[in-house]
Protein backbone atom coordinates (compact mmCIF):
# COMPACT_ATOMS: atom_id res chain seq x y z
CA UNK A 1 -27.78 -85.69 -83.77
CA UNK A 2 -27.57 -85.47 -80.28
CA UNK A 3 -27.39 -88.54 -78.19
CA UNK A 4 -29.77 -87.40 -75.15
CA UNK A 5 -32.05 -86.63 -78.57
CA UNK A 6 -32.04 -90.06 -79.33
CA UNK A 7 -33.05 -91.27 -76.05
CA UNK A 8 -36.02 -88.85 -75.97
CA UNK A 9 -37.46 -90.09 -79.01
CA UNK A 10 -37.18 -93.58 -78.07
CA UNK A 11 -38.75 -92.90 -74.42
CA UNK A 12 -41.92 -91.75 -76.61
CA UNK A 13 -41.95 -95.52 -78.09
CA UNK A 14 -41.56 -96.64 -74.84
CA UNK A 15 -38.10 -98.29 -76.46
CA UNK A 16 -35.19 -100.04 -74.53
CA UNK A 17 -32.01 -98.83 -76.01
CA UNK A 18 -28.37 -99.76 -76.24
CA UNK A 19 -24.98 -98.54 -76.46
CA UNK A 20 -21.69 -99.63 -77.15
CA UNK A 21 -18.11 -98.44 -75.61
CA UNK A 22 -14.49 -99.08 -77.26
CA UNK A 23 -10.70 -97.87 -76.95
CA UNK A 24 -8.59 -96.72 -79.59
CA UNK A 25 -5.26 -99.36 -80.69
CA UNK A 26 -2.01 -98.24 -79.94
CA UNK A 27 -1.35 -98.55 -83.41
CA UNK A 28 -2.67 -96.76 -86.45
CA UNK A 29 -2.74 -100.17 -88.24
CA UNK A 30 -5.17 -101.24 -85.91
CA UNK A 31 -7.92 -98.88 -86.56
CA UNK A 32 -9.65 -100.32 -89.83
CA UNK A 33 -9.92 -103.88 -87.82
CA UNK A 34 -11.32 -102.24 -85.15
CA UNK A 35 -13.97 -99.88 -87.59
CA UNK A 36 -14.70 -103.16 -89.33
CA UNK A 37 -15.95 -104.67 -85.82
CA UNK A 38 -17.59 -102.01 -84.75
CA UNK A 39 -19.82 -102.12 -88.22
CA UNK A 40 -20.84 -105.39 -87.58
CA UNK A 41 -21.66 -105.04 -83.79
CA UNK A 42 -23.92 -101.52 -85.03
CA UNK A 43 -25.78 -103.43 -87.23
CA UNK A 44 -27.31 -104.90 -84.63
CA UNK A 45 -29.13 -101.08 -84.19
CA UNK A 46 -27.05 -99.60 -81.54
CA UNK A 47 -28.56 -96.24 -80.62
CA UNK A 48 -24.61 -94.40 -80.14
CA UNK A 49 -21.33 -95.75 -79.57
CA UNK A 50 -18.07 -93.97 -77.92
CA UNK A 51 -14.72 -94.09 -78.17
CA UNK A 52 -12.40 -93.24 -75.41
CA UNK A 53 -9.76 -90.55 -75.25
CA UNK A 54 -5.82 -91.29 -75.39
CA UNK A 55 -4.30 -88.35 -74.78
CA UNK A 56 -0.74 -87.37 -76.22
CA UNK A 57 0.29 -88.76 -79.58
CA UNK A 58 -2.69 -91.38 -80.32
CA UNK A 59 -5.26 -88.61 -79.33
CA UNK A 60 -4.96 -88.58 -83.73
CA UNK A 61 -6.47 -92.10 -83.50
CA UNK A 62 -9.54 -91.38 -81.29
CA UNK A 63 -10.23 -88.50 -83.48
CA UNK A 64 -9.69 -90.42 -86.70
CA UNK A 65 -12.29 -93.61 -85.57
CA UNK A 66 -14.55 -90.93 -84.06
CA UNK A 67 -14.76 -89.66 -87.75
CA UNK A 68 -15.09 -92.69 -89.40
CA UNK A 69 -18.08 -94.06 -87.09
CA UNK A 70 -19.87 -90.76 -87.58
CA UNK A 71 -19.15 -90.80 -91.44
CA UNK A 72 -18.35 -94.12 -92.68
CA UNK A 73 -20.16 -96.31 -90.18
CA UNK A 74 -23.18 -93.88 -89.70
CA UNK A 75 -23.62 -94.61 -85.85
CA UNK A 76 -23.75 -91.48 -83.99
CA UNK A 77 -20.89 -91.29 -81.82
CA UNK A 78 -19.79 -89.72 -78.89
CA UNK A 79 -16.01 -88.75 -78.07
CA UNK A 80 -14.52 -88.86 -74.22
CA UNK A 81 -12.28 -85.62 -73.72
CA UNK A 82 -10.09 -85.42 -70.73
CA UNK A 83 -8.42 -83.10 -68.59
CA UNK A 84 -5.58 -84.78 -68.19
CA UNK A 85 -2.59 -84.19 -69.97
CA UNK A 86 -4.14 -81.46 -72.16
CA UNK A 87 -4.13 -77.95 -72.31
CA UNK A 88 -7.31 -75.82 -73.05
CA UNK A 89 -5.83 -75.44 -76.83
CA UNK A 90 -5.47 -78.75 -77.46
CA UNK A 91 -9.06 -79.24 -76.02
CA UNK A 92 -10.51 -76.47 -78.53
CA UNK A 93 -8.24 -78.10 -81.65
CA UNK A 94 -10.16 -81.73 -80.46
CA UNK A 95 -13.54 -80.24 -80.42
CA UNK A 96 -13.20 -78.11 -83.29
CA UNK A 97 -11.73 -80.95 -85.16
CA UNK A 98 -14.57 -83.30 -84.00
CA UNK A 99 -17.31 -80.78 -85.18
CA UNK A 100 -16.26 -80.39 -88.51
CA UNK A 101 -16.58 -84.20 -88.64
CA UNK A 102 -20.17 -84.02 -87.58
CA UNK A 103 -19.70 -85.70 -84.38
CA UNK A 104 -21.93 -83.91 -81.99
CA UNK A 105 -21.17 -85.58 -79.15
CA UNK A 106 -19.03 -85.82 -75.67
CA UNK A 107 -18.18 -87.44 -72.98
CA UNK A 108 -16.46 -84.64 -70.82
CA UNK A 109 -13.93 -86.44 -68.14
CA UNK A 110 -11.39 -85.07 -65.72
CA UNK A 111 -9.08 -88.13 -66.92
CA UNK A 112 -7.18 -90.65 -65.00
CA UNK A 113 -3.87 -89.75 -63.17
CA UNK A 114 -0.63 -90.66 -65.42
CA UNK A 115 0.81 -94.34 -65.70
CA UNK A 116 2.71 -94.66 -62.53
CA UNK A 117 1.48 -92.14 -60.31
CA UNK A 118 -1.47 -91.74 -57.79
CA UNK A 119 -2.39 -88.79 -57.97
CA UNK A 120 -4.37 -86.32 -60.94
CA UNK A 121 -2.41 -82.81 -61.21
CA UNK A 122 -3.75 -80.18 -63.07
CA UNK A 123 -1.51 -79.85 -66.66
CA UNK A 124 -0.60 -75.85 -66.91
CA UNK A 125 -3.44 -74.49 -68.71
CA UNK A 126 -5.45 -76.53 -68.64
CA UNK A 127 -9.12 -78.11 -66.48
CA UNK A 128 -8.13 -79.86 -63.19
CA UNK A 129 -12.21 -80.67 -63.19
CA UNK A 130 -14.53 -82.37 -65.60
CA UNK A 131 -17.25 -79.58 -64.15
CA UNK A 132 -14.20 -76.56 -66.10
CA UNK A 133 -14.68 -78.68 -69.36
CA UNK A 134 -18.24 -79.02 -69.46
CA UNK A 135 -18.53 -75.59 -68.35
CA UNK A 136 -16.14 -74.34 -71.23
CA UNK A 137 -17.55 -76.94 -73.74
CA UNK A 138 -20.96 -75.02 -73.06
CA UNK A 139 -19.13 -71.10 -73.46
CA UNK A 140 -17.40 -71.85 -77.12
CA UNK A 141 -19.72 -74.32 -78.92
CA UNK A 142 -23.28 -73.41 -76.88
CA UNK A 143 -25.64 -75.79 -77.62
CA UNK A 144 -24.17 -77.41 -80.70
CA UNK A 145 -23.11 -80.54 -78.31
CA UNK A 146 -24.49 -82.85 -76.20
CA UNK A 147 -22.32 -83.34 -73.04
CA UNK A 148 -22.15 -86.61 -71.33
CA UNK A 149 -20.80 -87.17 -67.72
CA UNK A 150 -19.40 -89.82 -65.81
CA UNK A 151 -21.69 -90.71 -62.45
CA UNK A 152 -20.31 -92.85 -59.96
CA UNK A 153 -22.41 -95.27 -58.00
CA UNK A 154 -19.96 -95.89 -54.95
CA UNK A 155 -18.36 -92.52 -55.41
CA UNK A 156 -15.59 -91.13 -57.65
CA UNK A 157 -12.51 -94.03 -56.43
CA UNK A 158 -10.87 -90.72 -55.16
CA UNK A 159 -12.95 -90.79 -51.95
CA UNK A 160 -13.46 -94.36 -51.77
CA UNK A 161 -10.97 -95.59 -48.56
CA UNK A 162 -9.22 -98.80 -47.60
CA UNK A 163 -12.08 -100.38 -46.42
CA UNK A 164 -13.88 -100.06 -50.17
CA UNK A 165 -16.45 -97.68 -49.53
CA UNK A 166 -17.11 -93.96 -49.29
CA UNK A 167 -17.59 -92.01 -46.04
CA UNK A 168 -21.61 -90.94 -45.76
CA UNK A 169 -20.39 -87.57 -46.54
CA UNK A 170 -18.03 -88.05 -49.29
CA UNK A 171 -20.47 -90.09 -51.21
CA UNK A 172 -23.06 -86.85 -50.74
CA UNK A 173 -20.75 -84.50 -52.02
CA UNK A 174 -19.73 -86.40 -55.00
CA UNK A 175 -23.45 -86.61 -55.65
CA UNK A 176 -23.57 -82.66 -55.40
CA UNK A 177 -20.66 -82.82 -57.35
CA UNK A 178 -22.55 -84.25 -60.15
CA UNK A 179 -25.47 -82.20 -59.87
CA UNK A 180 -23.22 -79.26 -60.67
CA UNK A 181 -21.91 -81.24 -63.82
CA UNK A 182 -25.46 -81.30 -65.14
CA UNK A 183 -26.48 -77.60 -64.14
CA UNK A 184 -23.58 -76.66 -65.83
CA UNK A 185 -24.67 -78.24 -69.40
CA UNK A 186 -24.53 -82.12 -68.89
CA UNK A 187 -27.66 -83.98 -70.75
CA UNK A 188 -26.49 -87.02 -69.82
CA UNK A 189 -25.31 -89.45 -67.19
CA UNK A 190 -23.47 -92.95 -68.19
CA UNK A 191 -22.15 -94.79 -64.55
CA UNK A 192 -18.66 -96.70 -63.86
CA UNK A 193 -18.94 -99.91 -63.98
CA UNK A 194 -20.60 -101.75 -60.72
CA UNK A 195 -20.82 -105.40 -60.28
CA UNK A 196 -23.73 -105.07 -57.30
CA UNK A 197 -26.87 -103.86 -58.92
CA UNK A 198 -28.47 -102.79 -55.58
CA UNK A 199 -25.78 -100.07 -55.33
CA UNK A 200 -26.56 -98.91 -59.07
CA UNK A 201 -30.18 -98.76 -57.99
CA UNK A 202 -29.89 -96.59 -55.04
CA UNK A 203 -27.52 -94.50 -56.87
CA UNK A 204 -30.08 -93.65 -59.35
CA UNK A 205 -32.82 -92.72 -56.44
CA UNK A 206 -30.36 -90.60 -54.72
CA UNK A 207 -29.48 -88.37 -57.98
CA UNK A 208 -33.29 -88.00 -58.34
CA UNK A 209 -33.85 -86.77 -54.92
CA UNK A 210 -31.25 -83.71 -55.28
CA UNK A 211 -32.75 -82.90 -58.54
CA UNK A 212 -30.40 -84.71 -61.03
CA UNK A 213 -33.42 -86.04 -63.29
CA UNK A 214 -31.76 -86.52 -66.85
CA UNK A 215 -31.13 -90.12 -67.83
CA UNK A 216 -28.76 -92.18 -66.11
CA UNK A 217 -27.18 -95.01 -67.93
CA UNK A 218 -25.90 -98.06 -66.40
CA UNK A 219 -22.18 -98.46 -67.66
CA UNK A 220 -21.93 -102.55 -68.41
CA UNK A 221 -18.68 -104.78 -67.91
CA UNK A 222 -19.26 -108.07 -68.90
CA UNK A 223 -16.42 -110.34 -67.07
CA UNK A 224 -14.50 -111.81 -70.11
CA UNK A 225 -11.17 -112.70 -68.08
CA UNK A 226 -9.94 -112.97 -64.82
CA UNK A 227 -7.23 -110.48 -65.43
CA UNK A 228 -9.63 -107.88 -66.99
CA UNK A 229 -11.81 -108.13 -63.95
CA UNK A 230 -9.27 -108.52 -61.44
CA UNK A 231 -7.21 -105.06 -63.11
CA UNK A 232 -10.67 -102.77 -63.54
CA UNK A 233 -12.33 -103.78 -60.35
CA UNK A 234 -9.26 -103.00 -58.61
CA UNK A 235 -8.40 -99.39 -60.39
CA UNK A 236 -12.22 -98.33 -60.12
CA UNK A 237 -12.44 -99.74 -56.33
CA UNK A 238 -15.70 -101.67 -57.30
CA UNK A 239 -17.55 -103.53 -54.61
CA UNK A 240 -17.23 -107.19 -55.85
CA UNK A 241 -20.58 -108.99 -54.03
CA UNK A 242 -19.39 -112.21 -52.23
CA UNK A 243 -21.58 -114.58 -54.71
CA UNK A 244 -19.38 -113.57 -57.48
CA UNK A 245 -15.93 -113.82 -56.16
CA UNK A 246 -17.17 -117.40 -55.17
CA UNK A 247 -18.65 -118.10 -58.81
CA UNK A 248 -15.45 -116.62 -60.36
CA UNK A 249 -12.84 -118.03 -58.31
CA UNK A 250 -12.87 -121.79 -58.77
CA UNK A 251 -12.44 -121.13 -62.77
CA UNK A 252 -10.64 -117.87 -62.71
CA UNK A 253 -8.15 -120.04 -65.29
CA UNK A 254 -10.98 -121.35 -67.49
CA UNK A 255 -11.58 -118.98 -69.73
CA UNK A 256 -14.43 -120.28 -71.68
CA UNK A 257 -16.38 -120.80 -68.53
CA UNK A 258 -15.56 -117.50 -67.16
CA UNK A 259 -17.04 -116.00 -70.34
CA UNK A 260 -19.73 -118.14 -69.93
CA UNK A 261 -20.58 -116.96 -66.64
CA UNK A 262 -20.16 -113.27 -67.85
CA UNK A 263 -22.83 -113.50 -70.30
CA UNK A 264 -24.71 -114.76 -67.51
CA UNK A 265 -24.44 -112.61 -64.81
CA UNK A 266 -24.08 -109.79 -67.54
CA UNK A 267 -27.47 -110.70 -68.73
CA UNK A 268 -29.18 -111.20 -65.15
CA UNK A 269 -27.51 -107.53 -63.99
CA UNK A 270 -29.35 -105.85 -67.21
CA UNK A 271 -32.40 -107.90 -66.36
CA UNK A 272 -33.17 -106.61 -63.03
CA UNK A 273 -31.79 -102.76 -63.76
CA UNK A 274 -34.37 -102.79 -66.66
CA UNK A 275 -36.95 -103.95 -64.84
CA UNK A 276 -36.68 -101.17 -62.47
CA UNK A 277 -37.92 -99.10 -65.08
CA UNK A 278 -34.37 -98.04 -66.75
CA UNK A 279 -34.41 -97.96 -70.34
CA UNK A 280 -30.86 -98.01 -71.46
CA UNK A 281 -27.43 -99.71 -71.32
CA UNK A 282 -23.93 -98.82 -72.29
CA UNK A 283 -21.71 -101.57 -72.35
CA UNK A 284 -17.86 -101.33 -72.16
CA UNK A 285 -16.73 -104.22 -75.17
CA UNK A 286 -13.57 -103.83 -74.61
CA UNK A 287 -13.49 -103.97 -78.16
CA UNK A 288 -15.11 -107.13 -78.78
CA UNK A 289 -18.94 -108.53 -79.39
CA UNK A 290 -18.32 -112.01 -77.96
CA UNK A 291 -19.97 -110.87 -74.67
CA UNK A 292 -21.41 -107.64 -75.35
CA UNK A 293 -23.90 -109.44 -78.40
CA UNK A 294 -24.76 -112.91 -76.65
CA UNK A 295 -26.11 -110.65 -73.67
CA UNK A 296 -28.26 -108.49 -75.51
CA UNK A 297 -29.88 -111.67 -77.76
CA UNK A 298 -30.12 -112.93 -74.28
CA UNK A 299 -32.46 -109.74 -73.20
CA UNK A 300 -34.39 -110.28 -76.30
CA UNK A 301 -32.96 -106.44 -77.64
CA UNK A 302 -31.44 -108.16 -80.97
CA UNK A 303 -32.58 -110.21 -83.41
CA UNK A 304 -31.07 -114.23 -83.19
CA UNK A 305 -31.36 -113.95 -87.12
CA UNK A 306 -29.24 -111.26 -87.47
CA UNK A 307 -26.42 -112.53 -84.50
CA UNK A 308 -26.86 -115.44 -87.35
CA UNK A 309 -26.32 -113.65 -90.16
CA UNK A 310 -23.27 -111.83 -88.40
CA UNK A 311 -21.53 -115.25 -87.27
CA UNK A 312 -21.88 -116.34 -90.75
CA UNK A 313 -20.08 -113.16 -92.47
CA UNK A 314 -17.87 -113.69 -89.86
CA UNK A 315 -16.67 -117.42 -90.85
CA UNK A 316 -17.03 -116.30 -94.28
CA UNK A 317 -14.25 -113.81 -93.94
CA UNK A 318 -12.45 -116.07 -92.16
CA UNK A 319 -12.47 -119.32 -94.93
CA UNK A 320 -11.70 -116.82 -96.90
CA UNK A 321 -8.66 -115.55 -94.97
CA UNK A 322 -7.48 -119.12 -94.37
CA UNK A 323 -7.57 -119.64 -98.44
CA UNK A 324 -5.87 -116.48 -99.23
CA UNK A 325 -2.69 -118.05 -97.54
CA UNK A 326 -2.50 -121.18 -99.10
């Protein structure tokens, strides 16, 4: 089933929904620890989850857990699918090999520049724009797909200069940018992550002025270390607001605080965006539920008996771990 279906029906029931992101291992061995995790964080009734894209050798892992959330975990998932670093065959094998699985589903992404340099270039044959995918997503599968697209609130961190922000006129013609995205065959908008709600807010009036009017989905990083935050907000160029660099700084080295004041922040953030009248979240896990879950019992969108019910499974498995190597 389509995603942006999913949403529809749960605007009828007036429903808030909720959405997890995660990231392939490096390692094959990794991926039925990570499938196991996810199955306990969907219980919780996730409406979709994602996984991202690793292009090269490991794009076999993102297409293997793609398969197994669709078919084993029965959450309906959505794939990323970059540009970069793939021709427009290797794009075709991915979605062909995705659709035969069932998955229905993707995000479509021009892709981060390689490890070590600045700059995205265009592989030979393939998209140098997430607009080309989308558009050729939409000429060999038609409608079987729902395509998702990435919006950013400050602007794409291409355009955003030293100073941390966009020009007036770089920020409008990312936003055209986008428009074209969805007139093209995107259902579906899911944001970078922002730390300043404000900017997130605005962001979603300004698409709605130039006629982008399908949902918009705030994408969620809960602050789990200072490294992680430091590293992400510093890649995507996110505007930090002054209140939390002073919250975060005095216990940057604490890291049971800092996840406490994650969960915190995390849950205030989703408080005010939903009460603006938004009815969804995606939140980027990271690959683990020890912020992601807290914040949504927090928002009242889970069920405390079932976090309970989770947590005890969990030390279960672990006693039983612990007795296995005695």
């Amino acid at each position: 089933m389509k995603v942006i279906d999913k949403i529809k029906e749960a605007a009828k029931d007036d429903k808030t929904i909720f959405s997890f992101e995660y990231f392939p291992p490096r390692k094959a061995d990794g991926v039925d620890s990570l499938i196991q995790r996810i199955g306990k964080m969907v219980a919780h009734g996730s409406c979709f989850c994602d996984i991202t894209w690793r292009a090269g050798p490991s794009s076999a892992l993102s297409l293997e857990i793609a398969d197994k959330m669709q078919n084993v975990l029965g959450v309906e998932t959505m794939m990323h699918l970059t540009c970069a670093n793939m021709t427009t065959e290797e794009i075709d094998s991915a979605l062909g090999t995705i659709k035969s699985s069932g998955v229905q589903n993707v995000l479509a992404l021009r892709g981060d520049p390689p490890t070590g340099q600045d700059n995205f270039v265009k592989t030979d044959g393939g998209f140098g724009y997430a607009l080309d995918l989308v558009k050729h997503i939409k000429s060999k599968h038609g409608d079987y797909f729902g395509i998702t697209v990435a919006g950013y609130p400050e602007a794409h961190p291409d355009v955003i200069g030293p100073e941390g922000v966009a020009s007036p006129e770089d920020y409008k013609n990312d936003l055209l940018h986008l428009k074209k995205k969805i007139d093209a065959g995107g259902d579906l908008i899911i944001t970078q992550l922002f730390f300043d709600t404000d900017i997130f807010l605005k962001f979603v009036n300004d698409c709605r002025q130039i006629g982008i009017n399908c949902p918009i989905i705030p994408g969620i990083m809960p602050i789990s270390t200072y490294r992680g935050f430091s590293r992400m907000t510093s890649y995507c160029k996110t505007k930090v607001p002054a209140e939390i660099t002073a919250a975060v700084e005095p216990i940057k080295d604490n890291e049971e605080a800092l996840k406490a004041y994650g969960i915190h922040l995390g849950t205030e953030m989703c408080k005010k965006i939903l009460a603006h009248g938004i009815k969804a979240l995606h939140i980027y896990t990271f690959n683990t539920e020890k912020s992601a879950i807290p914040i949504l019992m927090n928002l009242g969108l889970i069920e405390e008996t079932r976090v309970s019910k989770s947590l005890t499974e969990n030390t279960k498995t672990e006693e039983n771990k612990a007795s296995d190597t005695k």
